[in-house]
C-alpha atoms as a PDB file:
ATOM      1  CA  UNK A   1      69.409-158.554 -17.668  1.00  0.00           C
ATOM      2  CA  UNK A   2      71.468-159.997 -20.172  1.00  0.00           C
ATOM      3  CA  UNK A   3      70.172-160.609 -23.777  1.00  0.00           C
ATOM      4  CA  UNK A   4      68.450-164.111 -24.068  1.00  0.00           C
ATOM      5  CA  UNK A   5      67.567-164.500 -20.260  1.00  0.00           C
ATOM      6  CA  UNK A   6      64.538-163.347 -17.970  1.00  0.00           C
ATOM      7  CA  UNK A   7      63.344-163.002 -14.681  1.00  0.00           C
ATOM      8  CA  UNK A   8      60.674-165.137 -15.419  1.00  0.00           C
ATOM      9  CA  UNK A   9      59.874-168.203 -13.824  1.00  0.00           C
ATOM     10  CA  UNK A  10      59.277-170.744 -16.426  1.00  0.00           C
ATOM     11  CA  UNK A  11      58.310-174.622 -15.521  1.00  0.00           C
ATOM     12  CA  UNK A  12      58.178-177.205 -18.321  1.00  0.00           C
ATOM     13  CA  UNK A  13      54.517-178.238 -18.945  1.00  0.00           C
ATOM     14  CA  UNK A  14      52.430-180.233 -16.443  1.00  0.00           C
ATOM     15  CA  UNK A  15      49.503-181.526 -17.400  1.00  0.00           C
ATOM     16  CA  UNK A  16      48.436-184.741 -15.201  1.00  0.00           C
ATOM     17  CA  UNK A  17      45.663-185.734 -17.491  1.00  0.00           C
ATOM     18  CA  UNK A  18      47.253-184.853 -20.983  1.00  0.00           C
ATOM     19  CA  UNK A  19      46.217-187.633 -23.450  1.00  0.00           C
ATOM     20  CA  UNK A  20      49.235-189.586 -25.319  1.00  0.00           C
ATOM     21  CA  UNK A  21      49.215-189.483 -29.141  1.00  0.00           C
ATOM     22  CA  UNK A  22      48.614-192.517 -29.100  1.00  0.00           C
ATOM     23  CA  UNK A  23      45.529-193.957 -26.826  1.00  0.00           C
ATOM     24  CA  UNK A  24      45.408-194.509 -23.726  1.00  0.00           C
ATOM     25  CA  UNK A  25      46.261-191.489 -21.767  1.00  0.00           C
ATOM     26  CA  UNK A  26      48.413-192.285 -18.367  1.00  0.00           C
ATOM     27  CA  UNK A  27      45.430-191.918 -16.578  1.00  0.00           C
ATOM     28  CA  UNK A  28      43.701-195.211 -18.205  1.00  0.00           C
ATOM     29  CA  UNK A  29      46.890-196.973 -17.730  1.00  0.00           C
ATOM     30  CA  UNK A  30      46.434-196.520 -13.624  1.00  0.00           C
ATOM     31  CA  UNK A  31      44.160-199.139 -11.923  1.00  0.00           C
ATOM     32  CA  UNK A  32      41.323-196.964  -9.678  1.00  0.00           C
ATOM     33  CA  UNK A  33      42.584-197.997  -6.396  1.00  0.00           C
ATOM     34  CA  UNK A  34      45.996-197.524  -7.146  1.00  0.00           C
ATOM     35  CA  UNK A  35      48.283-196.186  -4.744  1.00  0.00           C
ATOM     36  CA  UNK A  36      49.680-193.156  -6.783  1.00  0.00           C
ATOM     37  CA  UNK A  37      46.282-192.111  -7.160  1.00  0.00           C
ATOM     38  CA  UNK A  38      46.187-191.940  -3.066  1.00  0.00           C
ATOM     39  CA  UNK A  39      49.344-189.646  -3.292  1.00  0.00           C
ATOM     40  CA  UNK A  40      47.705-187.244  -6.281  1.00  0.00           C
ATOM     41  CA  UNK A  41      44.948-186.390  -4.293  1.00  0.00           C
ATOM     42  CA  UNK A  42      46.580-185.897  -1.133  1.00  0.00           C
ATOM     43  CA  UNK A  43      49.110-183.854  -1.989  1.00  0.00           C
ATOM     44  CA  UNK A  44      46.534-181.988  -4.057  1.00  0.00           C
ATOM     45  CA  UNK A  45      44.466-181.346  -0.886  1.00  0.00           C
ATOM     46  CA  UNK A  46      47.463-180.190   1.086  1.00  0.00           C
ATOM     47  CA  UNK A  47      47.433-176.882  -0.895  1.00  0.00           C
ATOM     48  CA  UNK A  48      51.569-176.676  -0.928  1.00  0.00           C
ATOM     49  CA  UNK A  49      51.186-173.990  -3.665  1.00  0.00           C
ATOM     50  CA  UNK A  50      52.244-171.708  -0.955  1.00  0.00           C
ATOM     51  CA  UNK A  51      55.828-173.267  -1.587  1.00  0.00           C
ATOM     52  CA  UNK A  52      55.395-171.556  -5.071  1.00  0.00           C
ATOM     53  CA  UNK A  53      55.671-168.291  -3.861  1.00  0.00           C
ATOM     54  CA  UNK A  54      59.255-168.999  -2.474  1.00  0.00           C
ATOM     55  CA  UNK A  55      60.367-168.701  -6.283  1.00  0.00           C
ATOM     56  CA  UNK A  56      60.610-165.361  -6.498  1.00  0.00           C
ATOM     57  CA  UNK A  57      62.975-165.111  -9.708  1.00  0.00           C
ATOM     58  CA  UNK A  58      63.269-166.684 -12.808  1.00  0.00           C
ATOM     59  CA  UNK A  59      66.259-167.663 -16.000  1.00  0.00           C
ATOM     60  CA  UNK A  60      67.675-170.166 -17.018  1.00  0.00           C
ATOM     61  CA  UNK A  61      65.832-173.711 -18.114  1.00  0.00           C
ATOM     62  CA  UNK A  62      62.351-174.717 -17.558  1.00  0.00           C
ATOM     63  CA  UNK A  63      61.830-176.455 -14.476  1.00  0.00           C
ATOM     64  CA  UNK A  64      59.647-179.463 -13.186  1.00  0.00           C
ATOM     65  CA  UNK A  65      56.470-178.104 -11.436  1.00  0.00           C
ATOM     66  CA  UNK A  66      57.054-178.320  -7.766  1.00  0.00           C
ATOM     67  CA  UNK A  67      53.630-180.158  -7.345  1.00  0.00           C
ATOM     68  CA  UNK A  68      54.427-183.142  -9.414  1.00  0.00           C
ATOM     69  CA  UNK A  69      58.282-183.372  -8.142  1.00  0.00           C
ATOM     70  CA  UNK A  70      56.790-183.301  -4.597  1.00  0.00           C
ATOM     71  CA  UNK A  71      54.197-186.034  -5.991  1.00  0.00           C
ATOM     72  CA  UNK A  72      57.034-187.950  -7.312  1.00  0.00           C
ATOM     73  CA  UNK A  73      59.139-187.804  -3.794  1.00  0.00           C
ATOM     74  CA  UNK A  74      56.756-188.833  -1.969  1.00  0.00           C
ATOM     75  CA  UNK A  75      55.433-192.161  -4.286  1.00  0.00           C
ATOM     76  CA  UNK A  76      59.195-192.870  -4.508  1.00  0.00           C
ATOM     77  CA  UNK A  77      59.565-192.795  -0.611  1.00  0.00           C
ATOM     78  CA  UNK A  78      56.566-194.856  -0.128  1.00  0.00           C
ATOM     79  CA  UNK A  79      57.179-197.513  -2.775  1.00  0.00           C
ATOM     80  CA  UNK A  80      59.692-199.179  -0.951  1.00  0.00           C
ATOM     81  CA  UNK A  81      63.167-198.875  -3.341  1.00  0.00           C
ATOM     82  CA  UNK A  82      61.001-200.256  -6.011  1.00  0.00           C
ATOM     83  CA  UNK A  83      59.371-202.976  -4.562  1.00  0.00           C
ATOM     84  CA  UNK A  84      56.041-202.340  -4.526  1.00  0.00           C
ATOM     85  CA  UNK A  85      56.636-200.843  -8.040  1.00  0.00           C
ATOM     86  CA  UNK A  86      57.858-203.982  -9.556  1.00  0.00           C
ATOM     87  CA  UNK A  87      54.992-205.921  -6.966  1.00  0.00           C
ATOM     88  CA  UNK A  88      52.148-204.165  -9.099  1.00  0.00           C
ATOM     89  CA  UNK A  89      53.971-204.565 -12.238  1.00  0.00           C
ATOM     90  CA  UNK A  90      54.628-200.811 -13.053  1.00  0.00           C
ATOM     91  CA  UNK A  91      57.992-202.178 -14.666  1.00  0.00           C
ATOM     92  CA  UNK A  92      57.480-203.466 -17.549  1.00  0.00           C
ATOM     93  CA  UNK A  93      60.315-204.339 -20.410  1.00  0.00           C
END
């Protein structure tokens, strides 16, 4: 291996329940009955860490943990193109 790169697989950090700096954390900020909260938990249950062993090697950047990009797909799919995003007032300027 070349100097300055690895095997190793590196993600960036994922932490779904990491406080801001500032109060609140982005767990506060999410009504109870929200719908992402529905799509945490399922995709949770579905145990897709399995899909983690497919990375085999490493290098180069950090990446997004699988888990929350799959998370991310599948709220984005739901959501409409936005709709229901900008319905529940998620965008906010």
């Amino acid at each position: 291996m070349s100097k300055g790169k690895s095997d190793k697989i590196t993600y960036k950090p994922y932490e779904q329940n990491q406080p801001y700096l500032i109060p609140p954390s982005a767990n506060e900020l999410i009504p109870e009955d929200h719908l992402v909260r529905l799509v945490s938990e399922v995709i949770d249950e579905m145990g897709i860490e399995r899909l983690l062993r497919k990375y085999q090697v490493g290098g180069g950047a950090s990446r997004y943990h699988p888990v929350m990009m799959t998370k991310l797909f599948v709220y984005g799919y739901i959501c409409d193109s936005g709709e229901d995003a900008a319905r529940q007032g998620i965008y906010q300027t």
